[in-house]
Protein backbone atom coordinates (compact mmCIF):
# COMPACT_ATOMS: atom_id res chain seq x y z
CA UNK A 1 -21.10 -125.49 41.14
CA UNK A 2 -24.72 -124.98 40.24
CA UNK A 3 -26.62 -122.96 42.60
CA UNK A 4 -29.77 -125.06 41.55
CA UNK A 5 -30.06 -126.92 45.12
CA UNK A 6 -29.62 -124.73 47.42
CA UNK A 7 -32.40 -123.07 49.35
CA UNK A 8 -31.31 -119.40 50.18
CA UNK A 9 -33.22 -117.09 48.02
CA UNK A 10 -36.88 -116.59 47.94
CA UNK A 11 -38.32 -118.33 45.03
CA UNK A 12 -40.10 -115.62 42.84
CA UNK A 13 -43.35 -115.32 41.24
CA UNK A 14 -42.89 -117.10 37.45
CA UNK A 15 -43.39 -114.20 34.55
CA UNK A 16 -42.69 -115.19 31.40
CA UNK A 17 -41.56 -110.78 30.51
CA UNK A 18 -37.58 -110.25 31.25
CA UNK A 19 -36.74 -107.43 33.47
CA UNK A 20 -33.61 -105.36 33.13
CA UNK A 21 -32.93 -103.95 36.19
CA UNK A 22 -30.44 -101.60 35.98
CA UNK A 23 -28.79 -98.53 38.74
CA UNK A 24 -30.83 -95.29 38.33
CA UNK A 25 -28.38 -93.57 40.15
CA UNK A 26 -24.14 -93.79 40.17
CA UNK A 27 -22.12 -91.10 42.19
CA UNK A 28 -18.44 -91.44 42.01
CA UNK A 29 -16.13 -89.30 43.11
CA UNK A 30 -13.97 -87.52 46.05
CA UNK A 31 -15.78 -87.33 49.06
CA UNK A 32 -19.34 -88.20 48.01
CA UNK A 33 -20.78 -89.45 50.73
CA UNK A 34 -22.38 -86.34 51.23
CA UNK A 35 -24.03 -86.87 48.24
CA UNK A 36 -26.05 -90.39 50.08
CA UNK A 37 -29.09 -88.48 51.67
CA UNK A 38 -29.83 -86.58 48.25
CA UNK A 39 -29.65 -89.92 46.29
CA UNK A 40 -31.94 -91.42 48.65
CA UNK A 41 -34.45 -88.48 48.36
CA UNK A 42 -34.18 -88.67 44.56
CA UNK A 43 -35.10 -92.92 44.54
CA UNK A 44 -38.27 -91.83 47.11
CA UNK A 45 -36.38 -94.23 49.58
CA UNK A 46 -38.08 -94.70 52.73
CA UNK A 47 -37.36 -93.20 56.50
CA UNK A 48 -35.63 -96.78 57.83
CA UNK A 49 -32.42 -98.68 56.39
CA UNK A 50 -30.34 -101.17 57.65
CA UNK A 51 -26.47 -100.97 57.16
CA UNK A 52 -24.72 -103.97 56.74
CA UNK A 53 -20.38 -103.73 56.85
CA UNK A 54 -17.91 -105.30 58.27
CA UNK A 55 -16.15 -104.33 61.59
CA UNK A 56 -13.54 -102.38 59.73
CA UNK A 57 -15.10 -101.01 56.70
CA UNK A 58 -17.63 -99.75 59.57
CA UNK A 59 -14.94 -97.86 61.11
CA UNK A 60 -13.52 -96.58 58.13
CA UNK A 61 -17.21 -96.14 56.16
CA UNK A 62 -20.16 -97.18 57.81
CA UNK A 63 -20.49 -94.81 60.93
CA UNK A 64 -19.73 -91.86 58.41
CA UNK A 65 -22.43 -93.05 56.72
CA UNK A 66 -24.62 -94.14 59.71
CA UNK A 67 -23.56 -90.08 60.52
CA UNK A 68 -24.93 -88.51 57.03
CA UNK A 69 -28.47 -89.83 56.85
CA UNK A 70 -28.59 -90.01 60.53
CA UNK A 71 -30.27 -86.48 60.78
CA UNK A 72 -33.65 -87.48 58.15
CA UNK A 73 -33.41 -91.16 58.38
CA UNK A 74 -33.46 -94.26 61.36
CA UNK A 75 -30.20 -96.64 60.21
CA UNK A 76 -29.30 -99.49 61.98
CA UNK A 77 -26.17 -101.03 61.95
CA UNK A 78 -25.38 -104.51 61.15
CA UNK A 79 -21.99 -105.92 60.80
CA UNK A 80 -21.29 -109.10 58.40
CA UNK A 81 -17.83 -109.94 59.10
CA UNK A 82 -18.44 -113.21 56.43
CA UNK A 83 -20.82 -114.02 53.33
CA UNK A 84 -22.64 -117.74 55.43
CA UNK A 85 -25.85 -118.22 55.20
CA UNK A 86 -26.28 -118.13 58.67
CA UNK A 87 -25.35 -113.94 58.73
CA UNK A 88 -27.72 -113.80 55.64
CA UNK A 89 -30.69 -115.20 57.73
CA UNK A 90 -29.80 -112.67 60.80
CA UNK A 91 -29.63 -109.93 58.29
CA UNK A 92 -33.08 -110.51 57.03
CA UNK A 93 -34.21 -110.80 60.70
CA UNK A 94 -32.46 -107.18 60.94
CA UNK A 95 -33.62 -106.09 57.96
CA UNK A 96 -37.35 -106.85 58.41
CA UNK A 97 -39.61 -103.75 57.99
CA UNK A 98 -37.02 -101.67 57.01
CA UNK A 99 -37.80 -99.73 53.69
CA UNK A 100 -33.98 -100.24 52.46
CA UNK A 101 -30.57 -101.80 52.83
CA UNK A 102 -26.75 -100.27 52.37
CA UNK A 103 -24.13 -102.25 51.89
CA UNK A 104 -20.85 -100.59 52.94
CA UNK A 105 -17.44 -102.59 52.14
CA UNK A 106 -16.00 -105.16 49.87
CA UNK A 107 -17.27 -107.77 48.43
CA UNK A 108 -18.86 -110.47 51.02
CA UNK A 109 -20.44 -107.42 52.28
CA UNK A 110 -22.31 -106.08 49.36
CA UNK A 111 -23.11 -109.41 47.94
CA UNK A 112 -24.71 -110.13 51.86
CA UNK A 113 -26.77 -106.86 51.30
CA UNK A 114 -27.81 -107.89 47.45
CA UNK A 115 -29.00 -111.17 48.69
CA UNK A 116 -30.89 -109.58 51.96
CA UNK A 117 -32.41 -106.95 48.99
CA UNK A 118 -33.70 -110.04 47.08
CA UNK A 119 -34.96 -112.11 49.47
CA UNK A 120 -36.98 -108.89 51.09
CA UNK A 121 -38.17 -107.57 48.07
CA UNK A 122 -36.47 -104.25 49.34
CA UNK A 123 -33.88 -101.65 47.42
CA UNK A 124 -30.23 -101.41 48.17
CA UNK A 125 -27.73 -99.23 47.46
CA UNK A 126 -23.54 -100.08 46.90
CA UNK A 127 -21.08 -98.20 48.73
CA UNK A 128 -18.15 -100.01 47.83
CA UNK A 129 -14.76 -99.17 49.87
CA UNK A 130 -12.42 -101.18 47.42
CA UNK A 131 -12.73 -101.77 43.64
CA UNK A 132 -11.70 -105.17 43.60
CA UNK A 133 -14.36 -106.81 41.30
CA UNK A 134 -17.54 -106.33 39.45
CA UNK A 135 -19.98 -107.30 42.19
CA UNK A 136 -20.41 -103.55 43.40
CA UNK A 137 -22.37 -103.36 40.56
CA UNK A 138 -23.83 -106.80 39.70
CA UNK A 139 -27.09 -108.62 40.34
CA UNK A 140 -25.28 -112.00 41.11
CA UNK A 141 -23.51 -112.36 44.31
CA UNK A 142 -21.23 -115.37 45.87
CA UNK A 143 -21.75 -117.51 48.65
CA UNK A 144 -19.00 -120.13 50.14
CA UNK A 145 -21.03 -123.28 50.67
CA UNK A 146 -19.45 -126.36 51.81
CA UNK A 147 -18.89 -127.84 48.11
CA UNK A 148 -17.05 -124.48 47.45
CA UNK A 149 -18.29 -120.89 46.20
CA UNK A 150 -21.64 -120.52 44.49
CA UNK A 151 -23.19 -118.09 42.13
CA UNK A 152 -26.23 -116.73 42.71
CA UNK A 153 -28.96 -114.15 41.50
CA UNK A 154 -29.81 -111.45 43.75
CA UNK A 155 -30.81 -107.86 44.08
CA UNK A 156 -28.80 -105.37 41.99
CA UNK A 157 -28.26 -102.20 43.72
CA UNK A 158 -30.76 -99.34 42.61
CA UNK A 159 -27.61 -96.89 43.38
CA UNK A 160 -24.10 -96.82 43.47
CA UNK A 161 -22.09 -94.48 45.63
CA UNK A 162 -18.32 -95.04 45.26
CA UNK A 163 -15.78 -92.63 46.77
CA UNK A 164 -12.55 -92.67 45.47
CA UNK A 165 -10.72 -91.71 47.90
CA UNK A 166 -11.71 -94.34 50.20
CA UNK A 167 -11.47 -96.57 47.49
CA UNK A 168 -7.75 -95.53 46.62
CA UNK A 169 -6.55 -95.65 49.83
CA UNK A 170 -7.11 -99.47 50.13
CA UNK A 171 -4.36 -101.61 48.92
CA UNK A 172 -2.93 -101.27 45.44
CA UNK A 173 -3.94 -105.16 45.33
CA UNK A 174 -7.17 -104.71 45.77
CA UNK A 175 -7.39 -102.66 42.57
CA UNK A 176 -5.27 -104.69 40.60
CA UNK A 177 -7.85 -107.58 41.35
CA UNK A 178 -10.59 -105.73 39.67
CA UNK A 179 -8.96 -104.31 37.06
CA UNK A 180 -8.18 -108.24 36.18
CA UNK A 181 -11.53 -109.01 37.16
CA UNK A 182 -13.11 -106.58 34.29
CA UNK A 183 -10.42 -107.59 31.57
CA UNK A 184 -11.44 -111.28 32.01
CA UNK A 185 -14.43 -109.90 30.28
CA UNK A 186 -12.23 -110.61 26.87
CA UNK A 187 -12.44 -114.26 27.38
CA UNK A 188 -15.84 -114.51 28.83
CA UNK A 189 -18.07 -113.53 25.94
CA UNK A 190 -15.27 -115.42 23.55
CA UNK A 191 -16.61 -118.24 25.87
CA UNK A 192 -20.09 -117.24 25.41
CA UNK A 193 -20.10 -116.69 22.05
CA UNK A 194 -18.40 -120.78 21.71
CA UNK A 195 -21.53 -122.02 23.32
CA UNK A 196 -24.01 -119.81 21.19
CA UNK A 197 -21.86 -121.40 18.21
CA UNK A 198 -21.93 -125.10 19.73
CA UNK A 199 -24.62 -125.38 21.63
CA UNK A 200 -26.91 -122.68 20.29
CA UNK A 201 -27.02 -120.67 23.94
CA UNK A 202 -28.59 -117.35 22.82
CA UNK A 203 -26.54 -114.27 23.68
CA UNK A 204 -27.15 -110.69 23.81
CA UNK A 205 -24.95 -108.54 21.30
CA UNK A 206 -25.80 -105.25 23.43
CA UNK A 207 -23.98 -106.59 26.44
CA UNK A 208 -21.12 -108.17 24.91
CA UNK A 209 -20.30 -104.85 22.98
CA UNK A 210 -19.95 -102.95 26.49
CA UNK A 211 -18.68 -105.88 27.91
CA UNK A 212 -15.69 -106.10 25.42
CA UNK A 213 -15.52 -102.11 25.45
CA UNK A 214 -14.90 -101.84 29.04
CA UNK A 215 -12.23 -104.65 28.97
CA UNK A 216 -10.74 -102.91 26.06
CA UNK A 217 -10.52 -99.46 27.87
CA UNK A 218 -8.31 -101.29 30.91
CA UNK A 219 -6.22 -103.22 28.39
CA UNK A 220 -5.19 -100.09 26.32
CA UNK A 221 -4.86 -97.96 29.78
CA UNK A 222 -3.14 -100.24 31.92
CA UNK A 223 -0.45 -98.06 32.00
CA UNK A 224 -2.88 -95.22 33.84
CA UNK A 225 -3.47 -97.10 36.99
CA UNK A 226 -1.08 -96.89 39.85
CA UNK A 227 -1.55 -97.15 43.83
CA UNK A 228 -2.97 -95.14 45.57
CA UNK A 229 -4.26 -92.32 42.76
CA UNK A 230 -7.76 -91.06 43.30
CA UNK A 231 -7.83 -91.18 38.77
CA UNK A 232 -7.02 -94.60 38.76
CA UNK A 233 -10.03 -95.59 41.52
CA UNK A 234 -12.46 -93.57 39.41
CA UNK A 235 -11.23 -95.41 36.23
CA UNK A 236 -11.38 -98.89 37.39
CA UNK A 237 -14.80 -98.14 39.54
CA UNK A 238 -16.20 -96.48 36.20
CA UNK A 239 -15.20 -99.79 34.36
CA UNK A 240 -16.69 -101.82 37.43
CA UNK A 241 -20.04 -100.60 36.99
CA UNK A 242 -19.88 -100.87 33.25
CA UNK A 243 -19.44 -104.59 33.55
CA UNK A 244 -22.41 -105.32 36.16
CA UNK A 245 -24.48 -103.30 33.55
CA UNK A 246 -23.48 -105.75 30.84
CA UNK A 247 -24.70 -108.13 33.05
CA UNK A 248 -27.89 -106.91 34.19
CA UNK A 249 -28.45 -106.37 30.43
CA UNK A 250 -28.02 -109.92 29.81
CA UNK A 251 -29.83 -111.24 32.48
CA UNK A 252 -26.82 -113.44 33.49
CA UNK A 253 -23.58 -113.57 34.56
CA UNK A 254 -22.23 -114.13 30.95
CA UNK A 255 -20.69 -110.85 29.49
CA UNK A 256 -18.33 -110.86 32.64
CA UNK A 257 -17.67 -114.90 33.33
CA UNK A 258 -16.23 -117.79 31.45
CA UNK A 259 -14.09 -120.51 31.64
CA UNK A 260 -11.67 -118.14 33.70
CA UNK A 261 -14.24 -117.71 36.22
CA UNK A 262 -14.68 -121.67 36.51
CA UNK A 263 -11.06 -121.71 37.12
CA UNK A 264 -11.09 -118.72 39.82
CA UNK A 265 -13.58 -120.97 41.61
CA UNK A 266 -11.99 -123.89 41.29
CA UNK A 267 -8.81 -122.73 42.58
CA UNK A 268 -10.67 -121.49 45.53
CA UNK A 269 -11.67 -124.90 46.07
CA UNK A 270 -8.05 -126.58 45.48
CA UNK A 271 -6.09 -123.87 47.39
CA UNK A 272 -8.62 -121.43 49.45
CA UNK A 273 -7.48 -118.31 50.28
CA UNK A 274 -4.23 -117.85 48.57
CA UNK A 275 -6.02 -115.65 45.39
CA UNK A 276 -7.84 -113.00 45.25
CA UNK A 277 -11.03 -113.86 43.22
CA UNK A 278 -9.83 -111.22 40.29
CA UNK A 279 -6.59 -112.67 40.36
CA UNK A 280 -7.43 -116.03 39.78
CA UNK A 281 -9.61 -115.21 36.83
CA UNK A 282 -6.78 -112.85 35.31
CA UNK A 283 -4.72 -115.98 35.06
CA UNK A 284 -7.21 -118.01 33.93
CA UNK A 285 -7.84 -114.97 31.37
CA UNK A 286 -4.39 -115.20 29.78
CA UNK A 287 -4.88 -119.72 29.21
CA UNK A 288 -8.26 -119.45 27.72
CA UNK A 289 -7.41 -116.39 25.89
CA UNK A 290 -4.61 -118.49 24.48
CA UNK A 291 -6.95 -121.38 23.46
CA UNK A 292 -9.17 -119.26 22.00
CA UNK A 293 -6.08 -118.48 19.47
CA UNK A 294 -5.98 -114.61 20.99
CA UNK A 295 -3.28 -112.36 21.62
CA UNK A 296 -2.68 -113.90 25.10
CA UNK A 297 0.54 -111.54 25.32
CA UNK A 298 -0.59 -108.38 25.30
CA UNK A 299 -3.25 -109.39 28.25
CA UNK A 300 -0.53 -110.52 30.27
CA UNK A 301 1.29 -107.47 29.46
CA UNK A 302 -1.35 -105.22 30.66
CA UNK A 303 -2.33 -107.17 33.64
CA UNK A 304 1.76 -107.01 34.80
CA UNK A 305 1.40 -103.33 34.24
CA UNK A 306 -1.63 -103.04 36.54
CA UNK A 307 0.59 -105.05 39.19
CA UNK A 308 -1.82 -108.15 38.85
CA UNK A 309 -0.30 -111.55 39.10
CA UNK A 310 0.37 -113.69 36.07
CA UNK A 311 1.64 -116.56 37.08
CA UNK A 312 0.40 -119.38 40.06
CA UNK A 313 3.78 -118.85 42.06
CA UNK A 314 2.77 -115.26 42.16
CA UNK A 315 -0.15 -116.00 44.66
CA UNK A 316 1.93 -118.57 46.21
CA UNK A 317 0.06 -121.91 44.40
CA UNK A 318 1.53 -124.46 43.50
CA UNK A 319 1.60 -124.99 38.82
CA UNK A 320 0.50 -128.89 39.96
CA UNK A 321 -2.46 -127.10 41.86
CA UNK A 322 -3.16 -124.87 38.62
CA UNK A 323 -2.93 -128.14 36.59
CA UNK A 324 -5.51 -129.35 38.27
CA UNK A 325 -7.71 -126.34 38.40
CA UNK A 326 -7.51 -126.57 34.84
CA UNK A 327 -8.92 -130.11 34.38
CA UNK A 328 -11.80 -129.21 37.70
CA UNK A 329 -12.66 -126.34 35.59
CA UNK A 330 -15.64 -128.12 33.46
CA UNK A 331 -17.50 -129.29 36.29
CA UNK A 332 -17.93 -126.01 38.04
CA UNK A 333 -21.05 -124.83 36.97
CA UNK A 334 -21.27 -127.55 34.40
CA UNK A 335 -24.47 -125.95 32.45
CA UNK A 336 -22.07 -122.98 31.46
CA UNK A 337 -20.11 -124.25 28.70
CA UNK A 338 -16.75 -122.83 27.57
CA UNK A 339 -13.47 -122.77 26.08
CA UNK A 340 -12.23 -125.38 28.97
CA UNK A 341 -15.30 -128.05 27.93
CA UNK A 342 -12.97 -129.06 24.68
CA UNK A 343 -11.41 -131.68 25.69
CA UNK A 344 -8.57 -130.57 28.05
CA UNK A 345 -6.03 -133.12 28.99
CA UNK A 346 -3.56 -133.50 32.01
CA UNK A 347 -0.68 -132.68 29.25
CA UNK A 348 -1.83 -129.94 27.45
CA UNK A 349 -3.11 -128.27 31.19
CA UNK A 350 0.57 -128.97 32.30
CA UNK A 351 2.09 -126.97 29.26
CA UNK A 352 -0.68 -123.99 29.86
CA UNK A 353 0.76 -123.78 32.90
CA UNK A 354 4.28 -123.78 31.96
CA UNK A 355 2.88 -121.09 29.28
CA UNK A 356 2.50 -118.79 31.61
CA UNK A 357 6.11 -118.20 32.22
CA UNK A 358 7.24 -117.58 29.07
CA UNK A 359 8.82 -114.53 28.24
């Protein structure tokens, strides 16, 4: 859905210049947290922050971190167990006069710390515990509203401190998920270069080369990342931040979301809960990769290497659900026109489905 309507961020001060705001600094490694209090020194960060995570990433993250800059800096703690606009507004209550914001967990967190950042005018910085999608890196961050899951601009993080340990000792799913996440790139600037074609939508050649680089690197090295291996956190976190450059590059969400994106979020609609966000859009990778006239094989090969799902049944949905995903696809986020605003029908969604089981 369009994010036009709804009045969460702080409108900003018209300028007709474009600013790229990219992360100065990115730290990842084993057991960098250390590391925090000397990034913070290096971005002249001020004496106050507030730390938003949820109640487990706290225990696992956040009080280390609360612990670290402790000694030189004043950090208050602030969990966000979900991504409502509700905890938003009490985080900016919490937030208020504080000089900057870390976000410490997944995704719901960091995008909650992102949108804080924004709406404050303050810095952030990422400390992502999983590596399950692009966001750790992004300046757009997703909010459940009651119509379904919106897109929105925020706050890209001025710093990134990922530790991959942490990172690979969270479930093997979790990494799969954002390996699919960045190798939906493939499919997004296909999409976006469609609409530049069609509708004459400029696009940015700069961030569609890394975009398709980074995809390419996790397609040809699938067969590198396994559970639980500190290399294959560091790989997929690397390729991660890659793709929220491409983004902040472009200004939009583009490089990194098509028509397999509309699908993620409509299945989130249809059947909430059941996919992970990067698994919906690696399935929805493989169809539009297809109708693009790609080599839709040798995606699902790689993402079946990674351990991603392929197939519906694989996340437990229904193909009738995915059929009508599919045809809900076009009128998520209408303005963004892809590779699903052809002209799908209810037969040709059916037999995309049914594609997806081939062997």
């Amino acid at each position: 859905m369009s994010a036009d309507a709804i009045k969460l961020l702080k409108d900003k001060v018209f300028d007709k210049s474009k600013w790229m705001q990219l992360p100065r600094d990115v730290v990842i490694g084993h057991d960098v947290f250390g590391q925090i209090p000397a990034v913070c020194d290096d971005l002249s960060l001020g004496p106050s922050a507030l730390l938003i995570s949820g109640r487990g990433t706290m225990e696992l993250a956040g009080n280390r971190v609360r612990d670290i800059l402790s000694p030189g800096r004043t950090v208050t703690p602030f969990l966000a167990e979900e991504i409502t606009i509700p905890v938003i507004k009490e985080a900016e209550k919490a937030a208020a006069g504080m000089d900057f914001i870390i976000g410490v967990g997944g995704g719901r967190v960091i995008d909650t710390a992102k949108i804080v950042a924004y709406n404050l005018d303050i810095q952030f910085i990422s400390v992502p515990t999983a590596a399950s999608h692009d966001g750790i890196a992004s300046a757009r961050a997703s909010v459940a509203m009651d119509e379904g899951h919106s897109s929105l601009e925020a706050q890209p993080p001025i710093a990134i401190v990922a530790d991959t340990g942490i990172i690979a000792s969270a479930p093997h799913r979790l990494l799969a998920a954002g390996c699919a996440d960045v190798i939906s790139n493939y499919t997004a600037i296909l999409d976006w270069e469609l609409a530049h074609r069609v509708k004459g939508e400029p696009m940015s050649e700069y961030a569609i080369a890394l975009s398709k680089m980074t995809a390419e690197i996790l397609v040809k090295n699938a067969h590198l990342i396994k559970p639980h291996q500190e290399q294959s956190a560091w790989f997929v976190t690397k390729a991660l931040v890659s793709s929220g450059v491409a983004m902040s590059i472009a200004g939009s969400s583009r490089p990194a979301s098509g028509g397999e994106h509309k699908f993620s979020h409509a299945l989130d609609k249809l059947a909430p809960g059941k996919a992970l966000h990067g698994e919906s859009c690696g399935i929805g990778t493989i169809i539009s990769m297809y109708l693009h006239g790609g080599d839709w094989r040798s995606i699902r090969s790689s993402l079946k290497s990674i351990g991603a799902p392929v197939t519906p049944a694989e996340v437990g949905i229904d193909d009738a659900i995915a059929v009508e995903a599919l045809l809900m696809a076009k009128t998520i986020r209408p303005e963004r026109f892809t590779i699903f605003d052809m002209g799908l029908t209810r037969e040709s969604a059916e037999n995309l489905v049914q594609m997806l089981y081939r062997e």
